[in-house]
Protein backbone atom coordinates (compact mmCIF):
# COMPACT_ATOMS: atom_id res chain seq x y z
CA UNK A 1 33.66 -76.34 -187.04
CA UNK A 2 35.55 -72.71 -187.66
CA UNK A 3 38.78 -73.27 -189.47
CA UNK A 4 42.29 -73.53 -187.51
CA UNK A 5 43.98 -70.69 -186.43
CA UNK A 6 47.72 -70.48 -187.76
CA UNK A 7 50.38 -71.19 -185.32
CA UNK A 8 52.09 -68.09 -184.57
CA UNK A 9 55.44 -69.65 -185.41
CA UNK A 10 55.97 -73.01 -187.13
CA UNK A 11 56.62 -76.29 -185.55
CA UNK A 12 60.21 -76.68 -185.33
CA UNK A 13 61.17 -80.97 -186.28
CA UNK A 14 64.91 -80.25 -186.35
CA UNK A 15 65.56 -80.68 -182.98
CA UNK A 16 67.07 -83.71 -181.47
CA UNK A 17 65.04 -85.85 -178.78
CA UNK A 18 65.93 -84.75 -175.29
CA UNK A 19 66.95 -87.79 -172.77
CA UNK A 20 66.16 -85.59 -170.19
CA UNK A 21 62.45 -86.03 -171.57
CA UNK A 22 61.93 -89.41 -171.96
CA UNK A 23 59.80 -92.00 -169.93
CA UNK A 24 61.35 -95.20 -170.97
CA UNK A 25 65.03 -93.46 -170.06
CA UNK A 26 63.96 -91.83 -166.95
CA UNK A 27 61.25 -93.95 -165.59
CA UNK A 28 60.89 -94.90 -161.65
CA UNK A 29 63.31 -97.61 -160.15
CA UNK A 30 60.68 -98.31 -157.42
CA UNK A 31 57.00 -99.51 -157.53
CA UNK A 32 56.78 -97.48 -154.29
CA UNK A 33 53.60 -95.56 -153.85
CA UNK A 34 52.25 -96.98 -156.34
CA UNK A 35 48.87 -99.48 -156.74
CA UNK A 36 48.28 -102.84 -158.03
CA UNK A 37 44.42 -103.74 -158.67
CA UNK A 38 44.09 -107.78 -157.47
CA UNK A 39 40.83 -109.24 -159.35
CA UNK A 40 39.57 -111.87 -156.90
CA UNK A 41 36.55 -114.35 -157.02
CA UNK A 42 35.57 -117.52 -154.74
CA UNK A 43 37.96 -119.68 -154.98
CA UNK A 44 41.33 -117.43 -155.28
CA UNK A 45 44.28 -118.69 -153.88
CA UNK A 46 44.85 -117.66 -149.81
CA UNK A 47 48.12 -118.59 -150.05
CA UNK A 48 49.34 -116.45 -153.16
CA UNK A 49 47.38 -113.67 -151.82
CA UNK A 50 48.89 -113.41 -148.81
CA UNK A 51 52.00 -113.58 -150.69
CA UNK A 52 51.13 -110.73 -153.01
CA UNK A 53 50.11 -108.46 -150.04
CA UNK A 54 53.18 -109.12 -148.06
CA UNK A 55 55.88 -108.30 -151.30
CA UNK A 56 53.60 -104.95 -151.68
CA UNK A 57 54.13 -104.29 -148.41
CA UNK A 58 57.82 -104.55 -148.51
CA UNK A 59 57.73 -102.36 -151.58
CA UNK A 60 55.85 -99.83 -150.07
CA UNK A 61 53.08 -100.23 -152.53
CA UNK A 62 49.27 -100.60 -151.86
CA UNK A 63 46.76 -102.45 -153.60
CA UNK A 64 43.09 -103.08 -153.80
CA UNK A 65 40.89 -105.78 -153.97
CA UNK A 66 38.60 -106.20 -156.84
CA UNK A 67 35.77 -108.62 -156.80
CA UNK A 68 32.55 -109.85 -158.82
CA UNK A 69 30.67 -108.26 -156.13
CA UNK A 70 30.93 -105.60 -153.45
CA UNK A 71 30.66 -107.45 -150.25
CA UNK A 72 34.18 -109.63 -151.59
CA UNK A 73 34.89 -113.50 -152.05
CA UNK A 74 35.66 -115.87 -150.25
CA UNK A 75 39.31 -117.47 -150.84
CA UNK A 76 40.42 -120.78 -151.24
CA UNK A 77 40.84 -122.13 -147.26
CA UNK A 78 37.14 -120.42 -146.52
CA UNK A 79 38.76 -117.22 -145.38
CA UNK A 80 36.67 -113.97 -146.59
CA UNK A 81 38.58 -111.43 -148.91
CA UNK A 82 36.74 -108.12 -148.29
CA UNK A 83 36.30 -106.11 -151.78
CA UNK A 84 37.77 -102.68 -152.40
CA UNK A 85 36.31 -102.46 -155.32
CA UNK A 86 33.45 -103.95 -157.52
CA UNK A 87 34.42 -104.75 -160.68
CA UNK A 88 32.21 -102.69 -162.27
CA UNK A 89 33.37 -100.03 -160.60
CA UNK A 90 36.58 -100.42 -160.31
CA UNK A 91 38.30 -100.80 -163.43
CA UNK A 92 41.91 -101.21 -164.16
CA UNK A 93 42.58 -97.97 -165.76
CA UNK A 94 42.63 -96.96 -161.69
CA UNK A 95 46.08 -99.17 -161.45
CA UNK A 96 49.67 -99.08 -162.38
CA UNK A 97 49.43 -102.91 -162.37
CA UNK A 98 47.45 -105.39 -162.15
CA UNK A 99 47.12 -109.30 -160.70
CA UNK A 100 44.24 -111.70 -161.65
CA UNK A 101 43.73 -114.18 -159.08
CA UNK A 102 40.47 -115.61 -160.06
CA UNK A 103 39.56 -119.26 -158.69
CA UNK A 104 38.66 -121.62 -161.50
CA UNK A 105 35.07 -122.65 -159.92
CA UNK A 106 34.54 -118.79 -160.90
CA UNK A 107 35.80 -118.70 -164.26
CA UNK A 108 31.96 -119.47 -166.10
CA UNK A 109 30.61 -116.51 -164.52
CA UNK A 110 33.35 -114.47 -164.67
CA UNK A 111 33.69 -114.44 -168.44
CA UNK A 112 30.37 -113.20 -169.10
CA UNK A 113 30.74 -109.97 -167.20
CA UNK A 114 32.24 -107.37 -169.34
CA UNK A 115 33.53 -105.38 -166.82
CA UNK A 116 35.89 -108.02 -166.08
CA UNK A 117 36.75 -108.81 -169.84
CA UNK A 118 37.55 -105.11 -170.29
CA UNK A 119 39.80 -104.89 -167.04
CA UNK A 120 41.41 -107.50 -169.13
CA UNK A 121 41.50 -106.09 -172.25
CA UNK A 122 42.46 -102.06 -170.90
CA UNK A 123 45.36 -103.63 -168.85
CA UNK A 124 47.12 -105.62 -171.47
CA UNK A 125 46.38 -102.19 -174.49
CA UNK A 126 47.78 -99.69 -171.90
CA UNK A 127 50.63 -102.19 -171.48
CA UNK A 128 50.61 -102.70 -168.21
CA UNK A 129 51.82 -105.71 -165.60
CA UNK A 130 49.71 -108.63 -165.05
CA UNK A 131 50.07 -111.23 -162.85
CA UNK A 132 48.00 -114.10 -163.20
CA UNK A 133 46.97 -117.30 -161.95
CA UNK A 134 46.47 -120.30 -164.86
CA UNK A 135 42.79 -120.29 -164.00
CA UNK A 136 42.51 -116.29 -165.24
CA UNK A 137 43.56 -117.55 -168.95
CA UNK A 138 39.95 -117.92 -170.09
CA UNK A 139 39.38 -114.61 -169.28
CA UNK A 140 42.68 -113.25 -171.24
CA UNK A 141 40.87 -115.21 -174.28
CA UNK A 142 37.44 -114.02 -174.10
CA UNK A 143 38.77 -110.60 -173.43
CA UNK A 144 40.78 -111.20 -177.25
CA UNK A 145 44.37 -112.17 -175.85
CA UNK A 146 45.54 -115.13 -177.02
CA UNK A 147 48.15 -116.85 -175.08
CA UNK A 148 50.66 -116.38 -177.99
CA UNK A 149 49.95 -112.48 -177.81
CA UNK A 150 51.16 -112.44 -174.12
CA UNK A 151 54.32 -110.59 -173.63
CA UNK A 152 56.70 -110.12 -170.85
CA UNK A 153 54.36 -107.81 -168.98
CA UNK A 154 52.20 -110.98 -168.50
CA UNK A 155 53.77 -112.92 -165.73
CA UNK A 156 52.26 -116.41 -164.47
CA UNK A 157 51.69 -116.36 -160.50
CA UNK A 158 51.93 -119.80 -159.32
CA UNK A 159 53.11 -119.83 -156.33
CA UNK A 160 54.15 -117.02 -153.29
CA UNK A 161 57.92 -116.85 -154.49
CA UNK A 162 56.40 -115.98 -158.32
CA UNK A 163 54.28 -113.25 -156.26
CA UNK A 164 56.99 -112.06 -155.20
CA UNK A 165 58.96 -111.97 -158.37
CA UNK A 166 56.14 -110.54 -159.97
CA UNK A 167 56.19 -107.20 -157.41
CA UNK A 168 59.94 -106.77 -157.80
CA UNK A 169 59.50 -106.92 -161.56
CA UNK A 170 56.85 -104.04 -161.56
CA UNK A 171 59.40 -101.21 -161.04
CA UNK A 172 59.08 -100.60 -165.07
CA UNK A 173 55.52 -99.55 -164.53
CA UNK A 174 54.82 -100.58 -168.15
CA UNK A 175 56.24 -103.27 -170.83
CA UNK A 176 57.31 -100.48 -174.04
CA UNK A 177 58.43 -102.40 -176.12
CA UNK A 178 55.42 -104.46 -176.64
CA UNK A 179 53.63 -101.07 -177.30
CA UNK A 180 55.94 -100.88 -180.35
CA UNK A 181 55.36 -104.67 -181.11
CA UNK A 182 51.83 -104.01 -180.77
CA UNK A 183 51.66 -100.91 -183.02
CA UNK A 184 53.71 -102.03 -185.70
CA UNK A 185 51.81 -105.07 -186.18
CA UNK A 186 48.57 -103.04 -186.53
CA UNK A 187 50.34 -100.70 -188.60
CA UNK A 188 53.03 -102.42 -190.81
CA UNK A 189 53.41 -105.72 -190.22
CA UNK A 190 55.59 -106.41 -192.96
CA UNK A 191 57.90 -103.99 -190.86
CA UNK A 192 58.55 -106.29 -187.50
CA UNK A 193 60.85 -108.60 -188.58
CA UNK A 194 63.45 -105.82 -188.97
CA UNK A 195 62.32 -103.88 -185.91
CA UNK A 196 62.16 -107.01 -183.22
């Protein structure tokens, strides 16, 4: 590789950091027009769903489904939930958020498709919202989240009023400061003690 050229003036790191700038101080109040990926399988919850769909809806937010396969899953009272998205193709980088509403008949095959570890796995690193339904915490752990890693961007969906909890919560669009956490305990852990 050809060597550098030499900045025509040098980097100024006097100045002070501009509010005006900043994404955590001037982020959106609204998760309007934004999108929350849903990861489905057989067996998800109708009810919760339905719940989910209808708090977007008031938000003015859209979604899309993911599923193991294109065609979609069928839901917990036999109804069908048509796919958006397959999950291989579909992954959650696409999303400001995301909700994993796999049923728990599912879970076997669902943790041995990577595409679905690494929606997992991208969500949580980018530090974004995820909902999820107690039978998606296999996938958290073979994905390398442990339960004790989970911060306050993870949010348990249980029911249709923690659905929608969970969508009025997603205004933030991301969960900061467990960036920080994250990257001072890969890069001085002796460090968060003081910082948290």
């Amino acid at each position: 590789m050809p060597k550098a050229a030499d900045a025509a003036v040098a980097t100024r790191r006097d100045l002070d950091p501009s509010p005006a700038l900043s994404i955590v101080e001037n982020g959106p109040e609204r998760f309007e027009g934004r999108k929350l990926g849903i990861l489905v399988s057989d067996g998800s919850d109708a009810g919760i769903l339905k719940a989910l769909k209808a708090a977007l809806g008031k938000a003015g937010a859209t979604y899309e489904i993911v599923a193991p396969k294109v065609t979609g899953a069928e839901a917990s009272d036999g109804s069908w939930i048509d796919a958006d998205q397959m999950i291989d193709g579909g992954p959650s980088v696409l999303y400001d958020a995301v909700a994993l509403l796999p049923g728990a008949d599912a879970m076997d095959d669902l943790i041995l498709e990577s595409a679905a570890r690494d929606f997992v796995a991208d969500a949580f690193a980018h530090c974004k919202f995820i909902g999820y339904a107690d039978a998606a915490v296999p996938l958290f752990e073979k994905a390398g989240i442990a339960t004790a890693d989970f911060d306050e961007g993870c949010v348990l969906i249980g029911s249709a009023k923690e659905a929608k909890s969970f969508v009025d919560g997603l205004s933030k669009l991301r969960v900061w400061t467990a960036s920080l956490t994250r990257l001072i305990r890969e890069r001085a852990p002796e460090r968060l003690a003081s910082v948290v």
